[in-house]
C-alpha atoms as a PDB file:
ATOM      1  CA  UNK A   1       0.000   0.000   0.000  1.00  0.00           C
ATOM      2  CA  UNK A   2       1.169   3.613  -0.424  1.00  0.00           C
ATOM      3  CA  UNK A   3       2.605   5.593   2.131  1.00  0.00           C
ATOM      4  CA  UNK A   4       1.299   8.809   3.649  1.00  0.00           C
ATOM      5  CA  UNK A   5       3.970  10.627   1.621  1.00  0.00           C
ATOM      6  CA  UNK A   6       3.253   8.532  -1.804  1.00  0.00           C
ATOM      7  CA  UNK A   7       0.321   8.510  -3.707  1.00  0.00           C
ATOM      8  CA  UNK A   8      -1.583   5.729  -4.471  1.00  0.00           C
ATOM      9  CA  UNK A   9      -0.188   3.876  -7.549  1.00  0.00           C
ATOM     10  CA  UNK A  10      -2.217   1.075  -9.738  1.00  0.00           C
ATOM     11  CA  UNK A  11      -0.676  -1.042 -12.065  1.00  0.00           C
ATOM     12  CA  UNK A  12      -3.331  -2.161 -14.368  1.00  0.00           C
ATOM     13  CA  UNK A  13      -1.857  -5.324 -15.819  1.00  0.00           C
ATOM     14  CA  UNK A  14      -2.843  -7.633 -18.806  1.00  0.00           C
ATOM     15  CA  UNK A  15      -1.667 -11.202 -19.012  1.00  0.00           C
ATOM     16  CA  UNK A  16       1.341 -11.447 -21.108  1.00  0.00           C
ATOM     17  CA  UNK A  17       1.484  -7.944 -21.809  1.00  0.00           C
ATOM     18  CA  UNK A  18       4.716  -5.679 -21.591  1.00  0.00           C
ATOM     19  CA  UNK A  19       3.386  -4.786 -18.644  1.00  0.00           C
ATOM     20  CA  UNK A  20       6.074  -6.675 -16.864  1.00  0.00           C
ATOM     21  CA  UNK A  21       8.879  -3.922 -17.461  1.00  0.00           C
ATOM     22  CA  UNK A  22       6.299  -1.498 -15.076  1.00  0.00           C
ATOM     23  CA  UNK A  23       6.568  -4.335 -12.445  1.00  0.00           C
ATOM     24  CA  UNK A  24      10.441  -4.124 -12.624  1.00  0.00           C
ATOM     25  CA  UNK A  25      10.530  -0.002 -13.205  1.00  0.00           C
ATOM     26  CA  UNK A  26       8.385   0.362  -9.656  1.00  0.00           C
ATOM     27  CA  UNK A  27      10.379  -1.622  -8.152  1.00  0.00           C
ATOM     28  CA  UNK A  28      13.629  -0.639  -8.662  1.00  0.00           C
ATOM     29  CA  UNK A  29      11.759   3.201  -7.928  1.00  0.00           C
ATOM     30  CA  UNK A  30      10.782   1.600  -4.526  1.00  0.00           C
ATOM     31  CA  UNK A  31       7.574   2.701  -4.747  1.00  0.00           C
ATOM     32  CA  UNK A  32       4.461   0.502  -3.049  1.00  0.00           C
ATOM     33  CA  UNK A  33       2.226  -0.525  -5.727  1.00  0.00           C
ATOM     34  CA  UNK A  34      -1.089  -2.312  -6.403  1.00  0.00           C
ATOM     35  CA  UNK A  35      -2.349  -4.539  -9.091  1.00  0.00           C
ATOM     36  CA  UNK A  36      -5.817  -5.372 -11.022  1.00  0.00           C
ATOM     37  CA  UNK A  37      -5.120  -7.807 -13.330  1.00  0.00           C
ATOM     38  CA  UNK A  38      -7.123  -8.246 -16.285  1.00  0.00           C
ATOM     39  CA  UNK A  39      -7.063 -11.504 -18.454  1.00  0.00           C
ATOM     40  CA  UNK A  40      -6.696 -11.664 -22.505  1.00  0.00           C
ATOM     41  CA  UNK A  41     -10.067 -13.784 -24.541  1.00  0.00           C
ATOM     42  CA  UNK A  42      -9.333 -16.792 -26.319  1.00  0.00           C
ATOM     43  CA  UNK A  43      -8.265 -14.777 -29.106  1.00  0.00           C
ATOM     44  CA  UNK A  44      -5.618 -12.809 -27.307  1.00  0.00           C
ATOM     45  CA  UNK A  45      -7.396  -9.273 -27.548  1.00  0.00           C
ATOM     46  CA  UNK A  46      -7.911  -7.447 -24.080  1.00  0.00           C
ATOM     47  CA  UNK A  47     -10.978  -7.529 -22.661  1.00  0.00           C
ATOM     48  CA  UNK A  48     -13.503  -4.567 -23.412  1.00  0.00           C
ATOM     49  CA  UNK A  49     -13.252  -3.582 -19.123  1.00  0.00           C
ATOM     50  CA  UNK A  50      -9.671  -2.271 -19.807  1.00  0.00           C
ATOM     51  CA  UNK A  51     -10.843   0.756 -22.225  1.00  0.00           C
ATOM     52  CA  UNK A  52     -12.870   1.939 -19.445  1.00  0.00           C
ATOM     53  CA  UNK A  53      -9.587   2.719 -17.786  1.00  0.00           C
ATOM     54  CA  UNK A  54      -8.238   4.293 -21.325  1.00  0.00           C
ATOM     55  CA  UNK A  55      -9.960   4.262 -24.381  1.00  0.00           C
ATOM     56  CA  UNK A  56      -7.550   2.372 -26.128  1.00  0.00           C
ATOM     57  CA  UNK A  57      -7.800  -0.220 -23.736  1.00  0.00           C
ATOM     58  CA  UNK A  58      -4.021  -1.535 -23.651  1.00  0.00           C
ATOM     59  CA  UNK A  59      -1.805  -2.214 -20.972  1.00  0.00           C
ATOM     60  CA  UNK A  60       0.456  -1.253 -19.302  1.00  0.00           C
ATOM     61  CA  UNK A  61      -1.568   1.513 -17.562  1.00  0.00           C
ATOM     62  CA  UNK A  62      -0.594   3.080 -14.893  1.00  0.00           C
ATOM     63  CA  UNK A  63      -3.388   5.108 -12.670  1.00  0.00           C
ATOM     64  CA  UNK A  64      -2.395   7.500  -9.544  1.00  0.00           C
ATOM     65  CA  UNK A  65      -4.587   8.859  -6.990  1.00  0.00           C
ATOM     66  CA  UNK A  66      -3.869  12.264  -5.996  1.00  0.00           C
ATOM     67  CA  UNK A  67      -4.012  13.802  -2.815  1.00  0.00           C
ATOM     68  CA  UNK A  68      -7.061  15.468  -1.854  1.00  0.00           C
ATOM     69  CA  UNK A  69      -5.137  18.521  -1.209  1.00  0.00           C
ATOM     70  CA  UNK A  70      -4.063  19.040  -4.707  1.00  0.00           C
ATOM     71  CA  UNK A  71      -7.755  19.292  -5.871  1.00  0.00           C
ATOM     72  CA  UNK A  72      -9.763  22.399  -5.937  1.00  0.00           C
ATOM     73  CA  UNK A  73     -12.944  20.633  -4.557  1.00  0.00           C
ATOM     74  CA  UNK A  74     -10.807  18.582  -2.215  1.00  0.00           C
ATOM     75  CA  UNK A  75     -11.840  15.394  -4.341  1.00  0.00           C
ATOM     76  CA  UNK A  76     -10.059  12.120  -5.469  1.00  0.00           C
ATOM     77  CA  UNK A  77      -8.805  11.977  -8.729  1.00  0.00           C
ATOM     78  CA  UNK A  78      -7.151   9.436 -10.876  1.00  0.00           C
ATOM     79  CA  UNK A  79      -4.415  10.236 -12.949  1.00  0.00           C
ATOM     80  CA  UNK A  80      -4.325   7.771 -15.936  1.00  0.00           C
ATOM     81  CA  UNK A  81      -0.672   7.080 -17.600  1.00  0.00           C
ATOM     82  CA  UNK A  82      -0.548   4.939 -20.804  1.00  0.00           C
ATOM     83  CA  UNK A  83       2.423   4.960 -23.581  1.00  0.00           C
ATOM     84  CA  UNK A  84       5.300   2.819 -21.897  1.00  0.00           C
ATOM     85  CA  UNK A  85       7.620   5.921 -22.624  1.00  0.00           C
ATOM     86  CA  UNK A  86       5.984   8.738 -20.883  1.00  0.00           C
ATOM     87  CA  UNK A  87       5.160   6.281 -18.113  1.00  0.00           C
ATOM     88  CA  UNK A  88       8.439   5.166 -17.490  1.00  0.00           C
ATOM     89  CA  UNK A  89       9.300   9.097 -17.639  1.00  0.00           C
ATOM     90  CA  UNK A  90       6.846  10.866 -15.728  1.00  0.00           C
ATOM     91  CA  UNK A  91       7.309   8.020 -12.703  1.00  0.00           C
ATOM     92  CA  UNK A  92      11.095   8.789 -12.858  1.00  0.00           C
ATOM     93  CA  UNK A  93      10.991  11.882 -13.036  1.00  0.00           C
ATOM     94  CA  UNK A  94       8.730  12.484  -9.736  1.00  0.00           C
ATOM     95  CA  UNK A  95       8.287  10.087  -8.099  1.00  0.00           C
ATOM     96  CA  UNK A  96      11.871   8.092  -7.971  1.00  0.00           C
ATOM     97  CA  UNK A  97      12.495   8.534  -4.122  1.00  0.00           C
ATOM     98  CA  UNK A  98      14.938   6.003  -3.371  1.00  0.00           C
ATOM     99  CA  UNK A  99      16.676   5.447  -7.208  1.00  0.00           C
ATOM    100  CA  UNK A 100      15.647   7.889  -9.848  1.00  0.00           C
ATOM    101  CA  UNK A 101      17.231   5.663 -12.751  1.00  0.00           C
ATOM    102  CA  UNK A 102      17.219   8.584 -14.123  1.00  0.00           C
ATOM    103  CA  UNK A 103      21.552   9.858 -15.575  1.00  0.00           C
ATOM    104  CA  UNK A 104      22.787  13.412 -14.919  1.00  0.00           C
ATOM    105  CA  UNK A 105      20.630  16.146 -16.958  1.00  0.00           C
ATOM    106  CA  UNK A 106      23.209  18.790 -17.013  1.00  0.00           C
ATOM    107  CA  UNK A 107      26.779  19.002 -17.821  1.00  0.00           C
ATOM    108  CA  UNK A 108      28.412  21.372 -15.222  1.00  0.00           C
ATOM    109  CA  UNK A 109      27.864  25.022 -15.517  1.00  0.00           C
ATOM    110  CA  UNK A 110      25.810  24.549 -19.001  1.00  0.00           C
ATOM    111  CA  UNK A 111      22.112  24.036 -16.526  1.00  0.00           C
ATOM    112  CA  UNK A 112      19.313  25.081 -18.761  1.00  0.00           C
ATOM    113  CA  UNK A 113      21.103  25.754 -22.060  1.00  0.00           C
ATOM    114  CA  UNK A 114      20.445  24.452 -25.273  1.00  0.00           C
ATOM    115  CA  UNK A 115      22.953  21.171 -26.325  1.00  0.00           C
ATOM    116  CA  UNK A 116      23.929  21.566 -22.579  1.00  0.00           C
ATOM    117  CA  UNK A 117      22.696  18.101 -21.721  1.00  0.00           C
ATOM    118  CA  UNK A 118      24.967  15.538 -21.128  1.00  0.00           C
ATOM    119  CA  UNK A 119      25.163  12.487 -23.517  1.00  0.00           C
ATOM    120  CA  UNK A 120      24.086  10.022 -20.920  1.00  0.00           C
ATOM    121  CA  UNK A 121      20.892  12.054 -20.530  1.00  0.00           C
ATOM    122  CA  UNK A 122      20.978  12.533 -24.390  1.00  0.00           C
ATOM    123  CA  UNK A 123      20.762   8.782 -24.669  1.00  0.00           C
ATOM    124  CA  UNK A 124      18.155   8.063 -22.174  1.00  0.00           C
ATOM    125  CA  UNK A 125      15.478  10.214 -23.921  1.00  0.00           C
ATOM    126  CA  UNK A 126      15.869   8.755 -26.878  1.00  0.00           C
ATOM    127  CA  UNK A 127      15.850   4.918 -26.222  1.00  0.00           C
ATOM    128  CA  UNK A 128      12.954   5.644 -24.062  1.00  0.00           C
ATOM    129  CA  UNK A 129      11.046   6.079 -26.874  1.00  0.00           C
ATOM    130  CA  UNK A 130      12.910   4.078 -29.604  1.00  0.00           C
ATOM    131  CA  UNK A 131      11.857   0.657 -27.649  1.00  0.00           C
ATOM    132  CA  UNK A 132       8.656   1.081 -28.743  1.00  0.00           C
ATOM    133  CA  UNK A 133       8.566   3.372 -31.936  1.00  0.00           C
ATOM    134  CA  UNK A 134      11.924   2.026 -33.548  1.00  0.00           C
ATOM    135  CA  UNK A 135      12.279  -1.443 -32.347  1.00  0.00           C
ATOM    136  CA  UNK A 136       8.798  -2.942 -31.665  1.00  0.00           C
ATOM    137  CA  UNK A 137       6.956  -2.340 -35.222  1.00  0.00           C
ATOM    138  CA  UNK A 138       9.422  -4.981 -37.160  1.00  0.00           C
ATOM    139  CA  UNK A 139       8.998  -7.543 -34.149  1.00  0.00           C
ATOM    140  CA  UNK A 140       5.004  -7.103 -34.764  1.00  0.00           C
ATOM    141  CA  UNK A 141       5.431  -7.892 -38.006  1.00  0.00           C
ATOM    142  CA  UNK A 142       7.568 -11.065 -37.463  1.00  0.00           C
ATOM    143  CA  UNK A 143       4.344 -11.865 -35.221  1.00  0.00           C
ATOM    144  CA  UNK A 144       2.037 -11.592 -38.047  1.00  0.00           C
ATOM    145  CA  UNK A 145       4.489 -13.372 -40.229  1.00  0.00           C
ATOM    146  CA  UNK A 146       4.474 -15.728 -37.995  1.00  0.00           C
ATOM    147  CA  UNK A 147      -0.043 -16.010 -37.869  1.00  0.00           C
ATOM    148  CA  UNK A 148       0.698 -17.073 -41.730  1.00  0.00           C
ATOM    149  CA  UNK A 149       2.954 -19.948 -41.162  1.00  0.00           C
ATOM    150  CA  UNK A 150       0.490 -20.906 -38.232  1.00  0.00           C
ATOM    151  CA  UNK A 151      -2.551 -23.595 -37.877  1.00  0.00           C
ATOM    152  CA  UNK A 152      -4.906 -20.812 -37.557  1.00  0.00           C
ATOM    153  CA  UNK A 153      -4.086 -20.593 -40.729  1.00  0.00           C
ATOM    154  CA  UNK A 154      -6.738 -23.533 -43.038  1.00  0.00           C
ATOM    155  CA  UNK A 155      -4.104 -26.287 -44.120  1.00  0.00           C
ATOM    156  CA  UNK A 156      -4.902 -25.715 -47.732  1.00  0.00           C
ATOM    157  CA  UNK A 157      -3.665 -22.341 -48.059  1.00  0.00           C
ATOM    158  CA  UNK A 158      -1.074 -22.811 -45.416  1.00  0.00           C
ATOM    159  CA  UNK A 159       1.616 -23.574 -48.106  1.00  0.00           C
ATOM    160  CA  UNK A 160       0.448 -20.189 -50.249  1.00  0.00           C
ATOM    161  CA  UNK A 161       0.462 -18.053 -47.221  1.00  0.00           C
ATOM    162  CA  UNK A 162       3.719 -19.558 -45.496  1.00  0.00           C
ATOM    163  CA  UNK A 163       5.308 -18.678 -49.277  1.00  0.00           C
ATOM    164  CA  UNK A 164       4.505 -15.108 -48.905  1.00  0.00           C
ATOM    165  CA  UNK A 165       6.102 -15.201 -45.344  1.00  0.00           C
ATOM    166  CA  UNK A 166       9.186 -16.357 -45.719  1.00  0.00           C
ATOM    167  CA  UNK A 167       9.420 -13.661 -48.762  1.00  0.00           C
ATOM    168  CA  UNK A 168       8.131 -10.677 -46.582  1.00  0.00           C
ATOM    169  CA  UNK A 169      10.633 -12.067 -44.096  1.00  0.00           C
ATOM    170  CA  UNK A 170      13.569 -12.299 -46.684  1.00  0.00           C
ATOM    171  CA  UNK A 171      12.634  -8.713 -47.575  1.00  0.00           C
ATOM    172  CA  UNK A 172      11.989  -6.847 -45.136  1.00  0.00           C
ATOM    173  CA  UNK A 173      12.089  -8.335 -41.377  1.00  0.00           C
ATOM    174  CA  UNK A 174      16.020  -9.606 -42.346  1.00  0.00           C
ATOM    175  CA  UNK A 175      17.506  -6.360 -43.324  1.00  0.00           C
ATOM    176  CA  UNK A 176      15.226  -4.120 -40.638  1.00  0.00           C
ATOM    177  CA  UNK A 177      16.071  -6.467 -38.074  1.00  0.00           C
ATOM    178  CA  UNK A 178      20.054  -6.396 -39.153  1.00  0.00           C
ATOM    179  CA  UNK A 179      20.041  -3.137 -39.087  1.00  0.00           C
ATOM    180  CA  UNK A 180      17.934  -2.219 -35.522  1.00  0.00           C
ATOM    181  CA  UNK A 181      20.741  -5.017 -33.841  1.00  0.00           C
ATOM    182  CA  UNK A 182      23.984  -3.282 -35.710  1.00  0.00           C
ATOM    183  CA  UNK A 183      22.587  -0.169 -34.415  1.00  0.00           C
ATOM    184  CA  UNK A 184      22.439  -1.506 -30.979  1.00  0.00           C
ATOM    185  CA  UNK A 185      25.769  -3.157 -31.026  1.00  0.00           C
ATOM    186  CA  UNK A 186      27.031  -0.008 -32.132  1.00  0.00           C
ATOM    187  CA  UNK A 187      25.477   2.129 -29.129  1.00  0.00           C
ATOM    188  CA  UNK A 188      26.572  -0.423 -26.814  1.00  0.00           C
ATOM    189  CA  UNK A 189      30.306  -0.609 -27.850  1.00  0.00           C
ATOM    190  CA  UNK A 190      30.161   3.231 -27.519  1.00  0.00           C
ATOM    191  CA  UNK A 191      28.449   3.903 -24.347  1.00  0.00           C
ATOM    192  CA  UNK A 192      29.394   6.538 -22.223  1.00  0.00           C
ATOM    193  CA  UNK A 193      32.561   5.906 -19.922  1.00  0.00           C
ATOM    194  CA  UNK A 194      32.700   2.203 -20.993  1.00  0.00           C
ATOM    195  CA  UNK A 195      29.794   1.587 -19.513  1.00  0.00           C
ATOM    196  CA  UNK A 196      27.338  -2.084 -19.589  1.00  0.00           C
ATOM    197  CA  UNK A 197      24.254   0.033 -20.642  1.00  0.00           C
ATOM    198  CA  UNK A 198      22.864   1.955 -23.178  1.00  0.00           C
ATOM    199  CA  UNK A 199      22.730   5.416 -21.324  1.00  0.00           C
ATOM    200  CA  UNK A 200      26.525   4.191 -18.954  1.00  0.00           C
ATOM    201  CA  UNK A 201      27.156   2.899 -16.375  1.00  0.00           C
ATOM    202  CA  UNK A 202      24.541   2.547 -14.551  1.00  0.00           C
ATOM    203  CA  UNK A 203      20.778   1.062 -15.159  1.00  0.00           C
ATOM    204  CA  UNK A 204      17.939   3.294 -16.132  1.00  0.00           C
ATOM    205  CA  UNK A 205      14.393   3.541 -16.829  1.00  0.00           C
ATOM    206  CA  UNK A 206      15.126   3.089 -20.726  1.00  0.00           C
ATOM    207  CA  UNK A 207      17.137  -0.388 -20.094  1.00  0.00           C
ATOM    208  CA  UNK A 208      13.968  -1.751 -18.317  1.00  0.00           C
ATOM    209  CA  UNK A 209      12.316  -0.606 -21.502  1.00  0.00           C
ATOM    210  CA  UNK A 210      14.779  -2.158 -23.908  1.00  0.00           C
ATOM    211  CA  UNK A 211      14.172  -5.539 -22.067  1.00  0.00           C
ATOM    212  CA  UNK A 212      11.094  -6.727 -23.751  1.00  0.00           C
ATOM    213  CA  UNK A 213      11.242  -5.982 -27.288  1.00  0.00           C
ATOM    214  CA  UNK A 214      14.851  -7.464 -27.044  1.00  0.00           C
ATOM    215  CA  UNK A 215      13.727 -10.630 -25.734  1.00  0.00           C
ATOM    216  CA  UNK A 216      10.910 -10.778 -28.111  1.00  0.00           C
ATOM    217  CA  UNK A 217      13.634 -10.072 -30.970  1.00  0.00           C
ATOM    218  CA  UNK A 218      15.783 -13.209 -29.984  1.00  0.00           C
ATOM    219  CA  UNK A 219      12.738 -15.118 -29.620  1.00  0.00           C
ATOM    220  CA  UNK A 220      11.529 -14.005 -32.825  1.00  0.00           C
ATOM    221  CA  UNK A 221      14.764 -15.043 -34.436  1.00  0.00           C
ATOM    222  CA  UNK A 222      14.623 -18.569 -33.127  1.00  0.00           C
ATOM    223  CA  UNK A 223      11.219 -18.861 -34.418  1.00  0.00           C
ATOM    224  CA  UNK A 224      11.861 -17.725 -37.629  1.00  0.00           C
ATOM    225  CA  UNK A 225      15.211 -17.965 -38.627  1.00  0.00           C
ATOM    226  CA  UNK A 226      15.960 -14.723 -39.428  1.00  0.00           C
ATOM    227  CA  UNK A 227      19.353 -14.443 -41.488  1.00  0.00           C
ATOM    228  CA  UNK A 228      19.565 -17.866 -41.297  1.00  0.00           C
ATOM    229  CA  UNK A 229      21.990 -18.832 -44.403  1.00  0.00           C
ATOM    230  CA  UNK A 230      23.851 -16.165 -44.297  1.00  0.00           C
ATOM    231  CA  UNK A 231      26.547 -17.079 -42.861  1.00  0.00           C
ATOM    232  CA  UNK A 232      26.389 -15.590 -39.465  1.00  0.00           C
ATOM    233  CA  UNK A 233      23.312 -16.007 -37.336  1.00  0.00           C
ATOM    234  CA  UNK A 234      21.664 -12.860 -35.656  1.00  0.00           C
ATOM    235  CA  UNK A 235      22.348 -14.338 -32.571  1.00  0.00           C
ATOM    236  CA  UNK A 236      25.939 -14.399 -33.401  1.00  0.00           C
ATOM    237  CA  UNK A 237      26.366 -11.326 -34.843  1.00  0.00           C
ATOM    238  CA  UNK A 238      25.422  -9.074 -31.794  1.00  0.00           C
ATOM    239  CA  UNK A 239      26.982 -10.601 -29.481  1.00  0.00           C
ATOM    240  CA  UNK A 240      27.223  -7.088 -27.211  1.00  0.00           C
ATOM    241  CA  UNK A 241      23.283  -6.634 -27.982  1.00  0.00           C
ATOM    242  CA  UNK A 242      22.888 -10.396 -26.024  1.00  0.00           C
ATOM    243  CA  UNK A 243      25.089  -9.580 -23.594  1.00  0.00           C
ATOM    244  CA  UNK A 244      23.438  -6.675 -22.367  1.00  0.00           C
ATOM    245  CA  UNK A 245      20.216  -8.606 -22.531  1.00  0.00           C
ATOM    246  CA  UNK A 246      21.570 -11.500 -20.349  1.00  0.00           C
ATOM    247  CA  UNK A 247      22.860  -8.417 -17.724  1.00  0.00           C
ATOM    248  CA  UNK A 248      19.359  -7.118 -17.522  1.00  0.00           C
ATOM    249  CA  UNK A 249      17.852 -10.225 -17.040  1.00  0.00           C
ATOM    250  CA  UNK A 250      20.452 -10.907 -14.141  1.00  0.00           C
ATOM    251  CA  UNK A 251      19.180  -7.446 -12.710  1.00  0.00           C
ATOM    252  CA  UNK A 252      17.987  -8.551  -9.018  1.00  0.00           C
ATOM    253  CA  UNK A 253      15.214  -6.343  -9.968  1.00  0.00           C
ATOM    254  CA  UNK A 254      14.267  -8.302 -12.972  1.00  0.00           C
ATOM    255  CA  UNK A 255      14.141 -11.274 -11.082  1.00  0.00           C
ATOM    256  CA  UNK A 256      11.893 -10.042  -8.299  1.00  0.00           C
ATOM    257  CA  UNK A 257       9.674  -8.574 -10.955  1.00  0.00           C
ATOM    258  CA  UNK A 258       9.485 -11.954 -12.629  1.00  0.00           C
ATOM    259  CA  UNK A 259       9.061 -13.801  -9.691  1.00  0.00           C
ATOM    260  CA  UNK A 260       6.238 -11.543  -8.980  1.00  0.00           C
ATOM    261  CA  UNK A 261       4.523 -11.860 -12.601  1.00  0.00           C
ATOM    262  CA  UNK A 262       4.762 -15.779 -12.126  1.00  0.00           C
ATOM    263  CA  UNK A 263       2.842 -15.437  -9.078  1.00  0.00           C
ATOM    264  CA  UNK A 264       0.339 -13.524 -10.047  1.00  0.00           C
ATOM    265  CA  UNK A 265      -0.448 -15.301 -13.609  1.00  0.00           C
ATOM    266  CA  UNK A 266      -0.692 -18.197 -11.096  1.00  0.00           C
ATOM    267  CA  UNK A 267      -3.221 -16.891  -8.859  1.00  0.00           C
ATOM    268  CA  UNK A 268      -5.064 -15.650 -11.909  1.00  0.00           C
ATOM    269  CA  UNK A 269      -5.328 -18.857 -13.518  1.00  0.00           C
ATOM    270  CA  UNK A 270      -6.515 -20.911 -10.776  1.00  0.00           C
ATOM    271  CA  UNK A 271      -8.916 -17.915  -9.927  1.00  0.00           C
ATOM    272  CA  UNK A 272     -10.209 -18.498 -13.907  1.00  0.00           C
ATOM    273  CA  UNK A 273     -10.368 -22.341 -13.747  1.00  0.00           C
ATOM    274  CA  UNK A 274     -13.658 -23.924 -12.594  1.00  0.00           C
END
């Protein structure tokens, strides 16, 4: 529960969702947190409940209740977050009490000027928005690629539609996909003071964002063979871009988000079954 100095925080969470990174994110913020969990159909859409929350009804969402005191009328109201990139942001930015995750804005005696920032800072704004608008639209893609090599697919057409996937994939996922992981290896071999993540040395909110569509990228990769035959796999050509995957994933507060997410899928699906 939230504290008397904390307003109350919801994390409204949908079954395998990215919604996990938010788990992680408020936890390394150490901020208290609750959860309403809302389950995907049979089909994997959300259900309709969640676009009472927003209208788009996706998740993550993240919903804080302010204080009374900050209301003209003296009456409870939610703010609604949804975008993973301005959530991660705004919560960093007020209300990381005890780890901010957020690198140095400033460089000394340039506060407030333009091209003043620092590069680590530099960094962190933009990968907290390329995770989702640079990296994530080619991995969708490979997902519905992936629907037209499927059985959902009728077994007639199957061979017609898997035809026209693995020519998509040859090209377009293949050289998108080459060129979002050489880009990565790139900014990785380059980070600021030698660091083991994007922004430096040190974790940040945009890391924790980078952690899903990565993971969906080398899953996507072993699923589809992406650049198989040429030579070098994909997973063998980054090999800083893995790296830096397996270090987040070793983040203790990775595992304590995971460990978390397990537990509460688990609860949900023995809540579901009859």
């Amino acid at each position: 529960m939230a504290s008397p100095t904390q307003p109350k925080i919801k994390l409204y969470w949908l079954n395998n969702s990215r919604a996990q990174r938010f788990v992680w994110l408020l936890e390394e913020l150490g901020l208290s947190y609750d959860i309403d969990f809302f389950q995907r159909d049979k089909d994997m859409f959300a259900p309709p409940e969640l676009r009472k929350i927003h209208p788009l009804g996706k998740s993550p969402i993240i919903g804080i209740t302010l204080p009374t005191t900050q209301e003209p009328q003296g009456e409870q109201r939610e703010l609604v977050l949804a975008e993973s990139g301005f959530i991660a942001q705004y919560l960093t930015e007020h209300l990381g009490h005890t780890r901010t995750l957020l690198p140095k804005r400033y460089r000394d005696g340039q506060e407030g000027q333009l091209g003043g920032e620092t590069e680590q800072w530099m960094r962190y704004q933009y990968f907290l928005h390329y995770a989702e608008g640079s990296l994530m639209p080619p991995l969708l893609v490979s997902l519905l690629l992936s629907i037209l090599k499927g059985s959902k697919i009728p077994f007639f057409i199957r061979p017609i539609t898997s035809s026209v996937a693995d020519k998509l994939g040859a090209a377009f996922l293949v050289p998108e996909m080459d060129k979002q992981l050489g880009f990565l290896e790139s900014q990785l071999e380059t980070s600021p003071d030698g660091g083991s993540y994007l922004c430096g040395a040190r974790l940040t909110a945009a890391d924790i964002l980078m952690s899903f569509p990565l993971q969906l990228a080398k899953e996507r990769i072993a699923v589809l063979g992406l650049g198989r035959g040429q030579g070098t796999s994909m997973t063998e050509k980054y090999p800083r871009v893995w790296a830096y995957l397996q270090r987040l994933e070793d983040e203790p507060g990775y595992k304590l988000a995971e460990a978390k997410v397990k537990e509460l899928e688990k609860k949900a699906s023995e809540k579901a079954s009859p």
